[in-house]
Every structure is written in structure tokens, then in C-alpha cells.
PDB file of N, CA and C in Angstrom:
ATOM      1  N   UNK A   1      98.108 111.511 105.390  1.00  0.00           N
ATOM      2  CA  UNK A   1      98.534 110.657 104.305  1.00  0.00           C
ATOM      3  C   UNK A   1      97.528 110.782 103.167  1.00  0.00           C
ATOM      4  N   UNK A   2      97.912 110.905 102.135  1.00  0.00           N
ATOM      5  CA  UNK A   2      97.192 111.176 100.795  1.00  0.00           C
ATOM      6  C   UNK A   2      96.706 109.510 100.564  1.00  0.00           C
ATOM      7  N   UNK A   3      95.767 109.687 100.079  1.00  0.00           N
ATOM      8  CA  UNK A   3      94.873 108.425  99.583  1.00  0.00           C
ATOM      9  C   UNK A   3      95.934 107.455  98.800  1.00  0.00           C
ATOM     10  N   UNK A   4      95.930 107.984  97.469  1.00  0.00           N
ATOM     11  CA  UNK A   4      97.330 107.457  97.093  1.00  0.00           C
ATOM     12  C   UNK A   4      98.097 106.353  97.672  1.00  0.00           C
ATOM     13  N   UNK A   5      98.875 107.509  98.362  1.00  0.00           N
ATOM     14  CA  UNK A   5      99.817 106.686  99.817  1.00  0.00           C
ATOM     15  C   UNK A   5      99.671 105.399 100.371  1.00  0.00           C
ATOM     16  N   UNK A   6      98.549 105.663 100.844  1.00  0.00           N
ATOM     17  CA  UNK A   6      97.298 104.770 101.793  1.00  0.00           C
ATOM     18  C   UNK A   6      96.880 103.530 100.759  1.00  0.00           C
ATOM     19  N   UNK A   7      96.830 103.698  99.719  1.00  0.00           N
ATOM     20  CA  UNK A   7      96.573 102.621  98.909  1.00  0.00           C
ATOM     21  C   UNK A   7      97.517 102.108  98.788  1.00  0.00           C
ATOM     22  N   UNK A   8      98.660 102.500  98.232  1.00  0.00           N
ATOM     23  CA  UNK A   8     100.231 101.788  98.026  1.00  0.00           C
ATOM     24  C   UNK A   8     100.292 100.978  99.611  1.00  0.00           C
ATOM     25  N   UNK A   9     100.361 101.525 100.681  1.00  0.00           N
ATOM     26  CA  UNK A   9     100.771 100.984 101.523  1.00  0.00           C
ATOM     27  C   UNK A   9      99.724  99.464 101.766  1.00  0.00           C
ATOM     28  N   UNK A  10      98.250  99.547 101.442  1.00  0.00           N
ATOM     29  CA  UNK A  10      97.298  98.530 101.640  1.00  0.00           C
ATOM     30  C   UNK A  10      97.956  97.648 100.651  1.00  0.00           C
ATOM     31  N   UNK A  11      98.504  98.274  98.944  1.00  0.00           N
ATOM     32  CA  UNK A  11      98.710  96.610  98.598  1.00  0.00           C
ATOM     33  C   UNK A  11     100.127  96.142  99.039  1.00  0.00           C
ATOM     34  N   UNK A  12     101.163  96.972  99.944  1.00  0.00           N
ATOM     35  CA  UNK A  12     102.282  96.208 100.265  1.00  0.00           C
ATOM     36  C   UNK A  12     101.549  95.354 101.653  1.00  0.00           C
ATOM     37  N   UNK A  13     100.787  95.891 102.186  1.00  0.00           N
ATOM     38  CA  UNK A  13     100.520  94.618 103.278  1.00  0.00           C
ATOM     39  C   UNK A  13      99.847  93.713 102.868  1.00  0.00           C
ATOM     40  N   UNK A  14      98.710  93.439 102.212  1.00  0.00           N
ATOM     41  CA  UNK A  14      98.794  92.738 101.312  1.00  0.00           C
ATOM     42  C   UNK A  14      99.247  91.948 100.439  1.00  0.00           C
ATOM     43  N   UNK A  15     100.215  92.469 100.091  1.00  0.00           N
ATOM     44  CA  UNK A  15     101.570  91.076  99.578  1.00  0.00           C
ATOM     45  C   UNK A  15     101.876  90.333 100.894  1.00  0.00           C
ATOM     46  N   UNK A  16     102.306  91.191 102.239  1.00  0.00           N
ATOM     47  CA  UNK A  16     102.557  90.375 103.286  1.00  0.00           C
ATOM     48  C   UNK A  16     101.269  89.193 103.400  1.00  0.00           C
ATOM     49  N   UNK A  17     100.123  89.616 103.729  1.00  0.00           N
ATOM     50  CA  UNK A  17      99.078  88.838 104.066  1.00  0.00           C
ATOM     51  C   UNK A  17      98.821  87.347 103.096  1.00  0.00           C
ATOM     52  N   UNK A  18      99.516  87.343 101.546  1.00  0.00           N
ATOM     53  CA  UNK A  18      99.635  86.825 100.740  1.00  0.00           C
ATOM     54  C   UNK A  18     100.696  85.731 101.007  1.00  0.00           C
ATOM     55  N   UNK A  19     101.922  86.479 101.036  1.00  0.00           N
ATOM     56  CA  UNK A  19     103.028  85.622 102.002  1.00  0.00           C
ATOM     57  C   UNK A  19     103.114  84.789 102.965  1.00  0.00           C
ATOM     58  N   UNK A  20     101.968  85.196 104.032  1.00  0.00           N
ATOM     59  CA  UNK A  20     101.374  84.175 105.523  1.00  0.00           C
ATOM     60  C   UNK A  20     100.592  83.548 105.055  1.00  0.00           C
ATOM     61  N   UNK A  21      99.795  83.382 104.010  1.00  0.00           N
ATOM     62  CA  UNK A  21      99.066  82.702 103.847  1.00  0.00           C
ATOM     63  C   UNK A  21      99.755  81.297 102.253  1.00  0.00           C
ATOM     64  N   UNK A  22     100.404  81.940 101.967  1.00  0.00           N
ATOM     65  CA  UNK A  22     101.398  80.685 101.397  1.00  0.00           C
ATOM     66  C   UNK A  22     102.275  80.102 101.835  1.00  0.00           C
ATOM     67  N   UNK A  23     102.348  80.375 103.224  1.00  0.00           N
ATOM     68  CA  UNK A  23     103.587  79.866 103.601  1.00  0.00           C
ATOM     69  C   UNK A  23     102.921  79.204 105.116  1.00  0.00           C
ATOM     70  N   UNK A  24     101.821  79.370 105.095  1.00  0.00           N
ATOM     71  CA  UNK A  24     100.695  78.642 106.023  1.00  0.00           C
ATOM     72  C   UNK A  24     101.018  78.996 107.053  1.00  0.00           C
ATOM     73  N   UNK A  25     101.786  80.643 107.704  1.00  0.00           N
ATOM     74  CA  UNK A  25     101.882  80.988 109.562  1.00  0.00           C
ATOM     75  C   UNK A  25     100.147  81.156 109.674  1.00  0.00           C
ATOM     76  N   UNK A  26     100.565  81.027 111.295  1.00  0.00           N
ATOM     77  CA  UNK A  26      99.217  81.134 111.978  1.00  0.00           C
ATOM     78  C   UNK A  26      98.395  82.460 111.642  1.00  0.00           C
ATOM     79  N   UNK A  27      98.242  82.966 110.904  1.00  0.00           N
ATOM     80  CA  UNK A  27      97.317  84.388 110.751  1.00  0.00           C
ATOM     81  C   UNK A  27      95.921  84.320 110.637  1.00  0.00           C
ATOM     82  N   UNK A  28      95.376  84.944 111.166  1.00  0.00           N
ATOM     83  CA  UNK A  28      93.794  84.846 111.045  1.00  0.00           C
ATOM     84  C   UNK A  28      93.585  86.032 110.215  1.00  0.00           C
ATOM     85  N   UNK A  29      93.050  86.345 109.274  1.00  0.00           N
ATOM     86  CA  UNK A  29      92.586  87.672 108.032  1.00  0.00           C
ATOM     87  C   UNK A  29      91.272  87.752 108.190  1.00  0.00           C
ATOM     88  N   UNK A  30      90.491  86.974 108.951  1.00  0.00           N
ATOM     89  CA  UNK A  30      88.738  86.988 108.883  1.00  0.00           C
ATOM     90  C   UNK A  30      88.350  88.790 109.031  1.00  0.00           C
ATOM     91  N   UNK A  31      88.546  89.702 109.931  1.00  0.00           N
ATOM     92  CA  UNK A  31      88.176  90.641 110.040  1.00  0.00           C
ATOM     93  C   UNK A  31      88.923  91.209 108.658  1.00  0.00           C
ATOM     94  N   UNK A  32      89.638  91.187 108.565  1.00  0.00           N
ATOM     95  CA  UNK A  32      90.166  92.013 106.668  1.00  0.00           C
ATOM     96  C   UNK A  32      89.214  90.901 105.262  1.00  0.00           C
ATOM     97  N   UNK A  33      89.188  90.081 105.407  1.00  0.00           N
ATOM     98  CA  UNK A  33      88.429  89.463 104.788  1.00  0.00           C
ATOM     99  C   UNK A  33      86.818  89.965 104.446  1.00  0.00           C
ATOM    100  N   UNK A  34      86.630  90.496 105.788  1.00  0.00           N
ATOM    101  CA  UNK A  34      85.197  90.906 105.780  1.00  0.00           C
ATOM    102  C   UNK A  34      85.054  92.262 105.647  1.00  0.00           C
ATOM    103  N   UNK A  35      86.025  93.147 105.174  1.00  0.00           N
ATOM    104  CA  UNK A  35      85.606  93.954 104.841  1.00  0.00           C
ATOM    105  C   UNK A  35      85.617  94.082 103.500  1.00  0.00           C
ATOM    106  N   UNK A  36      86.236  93.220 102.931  1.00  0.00           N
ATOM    107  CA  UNK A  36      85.671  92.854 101.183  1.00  0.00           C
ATOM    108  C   UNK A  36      86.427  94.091 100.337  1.00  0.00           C
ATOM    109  N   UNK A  37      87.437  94.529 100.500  1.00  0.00           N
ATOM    110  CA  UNK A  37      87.819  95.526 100.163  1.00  0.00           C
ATOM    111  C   UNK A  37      89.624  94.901  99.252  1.00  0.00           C
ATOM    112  N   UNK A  38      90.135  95.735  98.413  1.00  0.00           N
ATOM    113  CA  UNK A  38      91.055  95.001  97.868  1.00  0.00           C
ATOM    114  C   UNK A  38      92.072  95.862  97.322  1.00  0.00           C
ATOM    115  N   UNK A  39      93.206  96.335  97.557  1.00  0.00           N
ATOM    116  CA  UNK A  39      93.878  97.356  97.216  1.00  0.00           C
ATOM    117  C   UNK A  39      94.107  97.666  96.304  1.00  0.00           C
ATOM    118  N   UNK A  40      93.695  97.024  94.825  1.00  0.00           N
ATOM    119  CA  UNK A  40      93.338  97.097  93.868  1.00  0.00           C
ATOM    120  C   UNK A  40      91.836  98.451  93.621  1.00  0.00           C
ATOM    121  N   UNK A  41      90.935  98.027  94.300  1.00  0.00           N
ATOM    122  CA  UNK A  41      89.770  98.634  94.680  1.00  0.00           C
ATOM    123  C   UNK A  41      89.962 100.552  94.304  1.00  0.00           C
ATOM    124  N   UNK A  42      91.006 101.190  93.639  1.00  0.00           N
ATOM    125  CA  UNK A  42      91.214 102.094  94.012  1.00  0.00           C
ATOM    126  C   UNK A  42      90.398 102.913  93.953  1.00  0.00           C
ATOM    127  N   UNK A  43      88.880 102.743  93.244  1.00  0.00           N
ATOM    128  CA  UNK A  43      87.712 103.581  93.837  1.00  0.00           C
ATOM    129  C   UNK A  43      86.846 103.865  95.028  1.00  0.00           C
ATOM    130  N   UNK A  44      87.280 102.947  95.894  1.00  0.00           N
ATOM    131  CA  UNK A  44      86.880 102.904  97.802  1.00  0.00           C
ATOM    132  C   UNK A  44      87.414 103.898  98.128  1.00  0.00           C
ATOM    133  N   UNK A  45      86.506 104.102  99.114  1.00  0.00           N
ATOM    134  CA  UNK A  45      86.938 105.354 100.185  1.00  0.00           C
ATOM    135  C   UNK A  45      88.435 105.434 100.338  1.00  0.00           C
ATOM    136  N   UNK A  46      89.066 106.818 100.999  1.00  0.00           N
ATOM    137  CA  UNK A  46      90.405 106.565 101.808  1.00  0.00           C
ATOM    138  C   UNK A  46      90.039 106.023 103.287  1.00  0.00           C
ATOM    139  N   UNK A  47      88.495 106.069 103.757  1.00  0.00           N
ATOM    140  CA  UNK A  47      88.675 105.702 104.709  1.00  0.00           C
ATOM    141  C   UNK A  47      88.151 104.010 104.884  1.00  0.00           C
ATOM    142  N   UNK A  48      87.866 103.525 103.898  1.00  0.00           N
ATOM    143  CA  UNK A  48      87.945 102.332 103.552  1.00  0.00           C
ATOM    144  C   UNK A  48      89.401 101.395 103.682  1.00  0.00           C
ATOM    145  N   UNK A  49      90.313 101.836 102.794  1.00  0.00           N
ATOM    146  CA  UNK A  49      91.404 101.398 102.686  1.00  0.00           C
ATOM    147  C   UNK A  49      92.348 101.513 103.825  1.00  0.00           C
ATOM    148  N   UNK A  50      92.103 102.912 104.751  1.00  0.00           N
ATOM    149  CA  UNK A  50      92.392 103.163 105.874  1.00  0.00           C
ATOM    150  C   UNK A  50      92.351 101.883 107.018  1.00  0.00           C
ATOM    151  N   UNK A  51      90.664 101.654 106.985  1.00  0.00           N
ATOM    152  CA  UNK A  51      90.469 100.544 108.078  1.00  0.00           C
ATOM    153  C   UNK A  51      91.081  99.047 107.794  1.00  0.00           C
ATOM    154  N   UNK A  52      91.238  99.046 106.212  1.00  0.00           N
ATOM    155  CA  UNK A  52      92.082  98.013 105.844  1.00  0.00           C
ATOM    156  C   UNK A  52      93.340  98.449 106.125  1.00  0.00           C
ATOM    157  N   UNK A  53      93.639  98.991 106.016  1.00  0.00           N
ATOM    158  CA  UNK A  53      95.877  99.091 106.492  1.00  0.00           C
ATOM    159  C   UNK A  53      95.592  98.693 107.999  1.00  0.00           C
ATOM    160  N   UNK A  54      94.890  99.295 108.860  1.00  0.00           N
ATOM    161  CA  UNK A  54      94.347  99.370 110.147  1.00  0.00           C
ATOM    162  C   UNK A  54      94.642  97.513 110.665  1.00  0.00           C
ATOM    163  N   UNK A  55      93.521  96.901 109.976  1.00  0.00           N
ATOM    164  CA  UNK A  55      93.220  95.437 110.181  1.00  0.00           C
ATOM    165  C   UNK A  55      93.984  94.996 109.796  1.00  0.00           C
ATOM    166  N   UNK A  56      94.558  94.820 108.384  1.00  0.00           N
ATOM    167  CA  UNK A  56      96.041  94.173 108.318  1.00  0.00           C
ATOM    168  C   UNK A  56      97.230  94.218 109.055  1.00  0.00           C
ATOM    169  N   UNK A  57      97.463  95.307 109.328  1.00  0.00           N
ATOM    170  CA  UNK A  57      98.664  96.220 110.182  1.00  0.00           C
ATOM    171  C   UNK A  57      98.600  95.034 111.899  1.00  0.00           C
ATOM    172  N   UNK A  58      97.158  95.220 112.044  1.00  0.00           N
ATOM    173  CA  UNK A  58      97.380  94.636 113.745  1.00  0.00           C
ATOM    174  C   UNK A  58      97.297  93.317 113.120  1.00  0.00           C
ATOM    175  N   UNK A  59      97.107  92.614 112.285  1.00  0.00           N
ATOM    176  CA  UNK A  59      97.122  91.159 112.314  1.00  0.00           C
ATOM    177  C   UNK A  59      98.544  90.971 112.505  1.00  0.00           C
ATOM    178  N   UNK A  60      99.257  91.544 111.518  1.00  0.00           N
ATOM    179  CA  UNK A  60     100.563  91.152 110.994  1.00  0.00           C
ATOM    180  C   UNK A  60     101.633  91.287 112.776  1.00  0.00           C
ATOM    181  N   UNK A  61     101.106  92.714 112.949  1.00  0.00           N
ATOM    182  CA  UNK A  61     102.089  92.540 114.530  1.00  0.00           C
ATOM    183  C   UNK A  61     101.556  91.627 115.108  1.00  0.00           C
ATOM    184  N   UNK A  62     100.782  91.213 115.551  1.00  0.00           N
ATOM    185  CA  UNK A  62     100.425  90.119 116.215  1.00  0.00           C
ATOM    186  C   UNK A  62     101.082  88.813 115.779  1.00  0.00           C
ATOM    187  N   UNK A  63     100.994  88.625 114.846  1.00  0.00           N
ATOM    188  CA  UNK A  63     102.128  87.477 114.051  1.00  0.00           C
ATOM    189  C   UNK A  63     103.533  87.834 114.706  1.00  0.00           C
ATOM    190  N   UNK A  64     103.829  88.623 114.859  1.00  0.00           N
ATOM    191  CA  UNK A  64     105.156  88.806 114.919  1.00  0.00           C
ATOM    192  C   UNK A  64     105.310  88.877 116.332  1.00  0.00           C
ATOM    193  N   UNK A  65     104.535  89.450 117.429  1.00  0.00           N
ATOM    194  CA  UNK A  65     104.788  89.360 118.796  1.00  0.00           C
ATOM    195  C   UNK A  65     104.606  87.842 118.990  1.00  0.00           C
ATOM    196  N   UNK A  66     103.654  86.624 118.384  1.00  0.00           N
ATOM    197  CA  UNK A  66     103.492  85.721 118.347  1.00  0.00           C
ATOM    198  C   UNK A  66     104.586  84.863 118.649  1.00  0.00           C
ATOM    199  N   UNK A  67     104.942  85.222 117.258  1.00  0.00           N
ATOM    200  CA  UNK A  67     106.801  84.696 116.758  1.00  0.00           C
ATOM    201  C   UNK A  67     107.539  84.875 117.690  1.00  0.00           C
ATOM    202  N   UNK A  68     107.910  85.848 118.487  1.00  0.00           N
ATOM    203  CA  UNK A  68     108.680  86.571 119.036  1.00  0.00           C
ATOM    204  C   UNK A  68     108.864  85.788 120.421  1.00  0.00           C
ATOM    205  N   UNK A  69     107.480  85.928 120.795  1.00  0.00           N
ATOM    206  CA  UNK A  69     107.387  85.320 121.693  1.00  0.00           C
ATOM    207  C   UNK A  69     107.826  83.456 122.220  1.00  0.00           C
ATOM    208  N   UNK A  70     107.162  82.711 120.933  1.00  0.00           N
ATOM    209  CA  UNK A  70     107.372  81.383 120.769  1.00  0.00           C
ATOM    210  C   UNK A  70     108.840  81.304 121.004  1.00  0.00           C
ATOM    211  N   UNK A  71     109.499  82.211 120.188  1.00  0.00           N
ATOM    212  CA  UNK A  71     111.547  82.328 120.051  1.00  0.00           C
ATOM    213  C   UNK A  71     111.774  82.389 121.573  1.00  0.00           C
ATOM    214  N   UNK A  72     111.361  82.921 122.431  1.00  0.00           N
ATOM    215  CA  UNK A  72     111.744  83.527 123.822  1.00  0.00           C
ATOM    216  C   UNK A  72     111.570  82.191 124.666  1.00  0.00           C
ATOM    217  N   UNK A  73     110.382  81.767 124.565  1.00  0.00           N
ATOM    218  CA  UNK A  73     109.800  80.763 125.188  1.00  0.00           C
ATOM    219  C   UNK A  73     111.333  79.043 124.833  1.00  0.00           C
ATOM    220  N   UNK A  74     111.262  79.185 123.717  1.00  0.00           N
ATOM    221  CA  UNK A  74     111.573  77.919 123.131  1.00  0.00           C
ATOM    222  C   UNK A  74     113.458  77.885 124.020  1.00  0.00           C
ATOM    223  N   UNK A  75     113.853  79.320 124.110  1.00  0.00           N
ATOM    224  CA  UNK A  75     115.300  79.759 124.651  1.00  0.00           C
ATOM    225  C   UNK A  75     115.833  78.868 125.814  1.00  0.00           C
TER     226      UNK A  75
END
């Protein structure tokens, strides 16, 4: 994946991460938080932005197996 790419894709999760957090689901962002990095940032590494798609990416499934799960449970 071209850097580029990799950036586009960091600020669409990012809008997601934006979304959970206005809409107050359970998400924890502390590890993306701490890497201080911002998809805006487009002078960071690709492998910067990388470990950010990385950390966002597993938060967000986790939200969603979360969800998923609660739905199953609640059945």
C-alpha cells in the first residue's frame, strides 16, 4: 500500500473513532492516543500512520465483536 493510501485510510478511521466518541460507545483510543500521531500529520512516517491504521483498526473490531456479542447475549 502506497503511503498515500495508508493515510486516506488513517483519516477514514478516524472519522470512525470521532463517531464513537460522539456518540459515547464504549471505545478505549488510549493506545492511538499515545501515539500522538494525526492523519492530517502527512509528514510522519508510512510506518507511523501504519501503526495507527493498525491501533485504530483493532479498537474498532473490538467494538464491534463487543456489540455483536451484547446482541447475542441479550437474544
Amino acid at each position: 500500500m502506497k503511503k498515500e493510501e495508508l493515510v486516506h485510510l488513517h483519516l477514514l478511521l478516524a472519522q470512525l473513532k470521532k463517531y464513537c466518541e460522539e456518540n459515547e460507545l464504549s471505545c478505549n483510543f488510549a493506545k492511538y492516543n499515545e501515539l500522538g500521531i494525526s492523519p492530517f500529520q502527512v509528514h510522519r512516517s508510512k510506518e507511523e500512520h501504519k501503526q495507527a491504521v493498525f491501533v485504530l483498526g483493532t479498537e474498532l473490531a473490538s467494538l464491534m465483536v463487543r456489540s455483536n456479542n451484547h446482541l447475542v447475549s441479550t437474544r
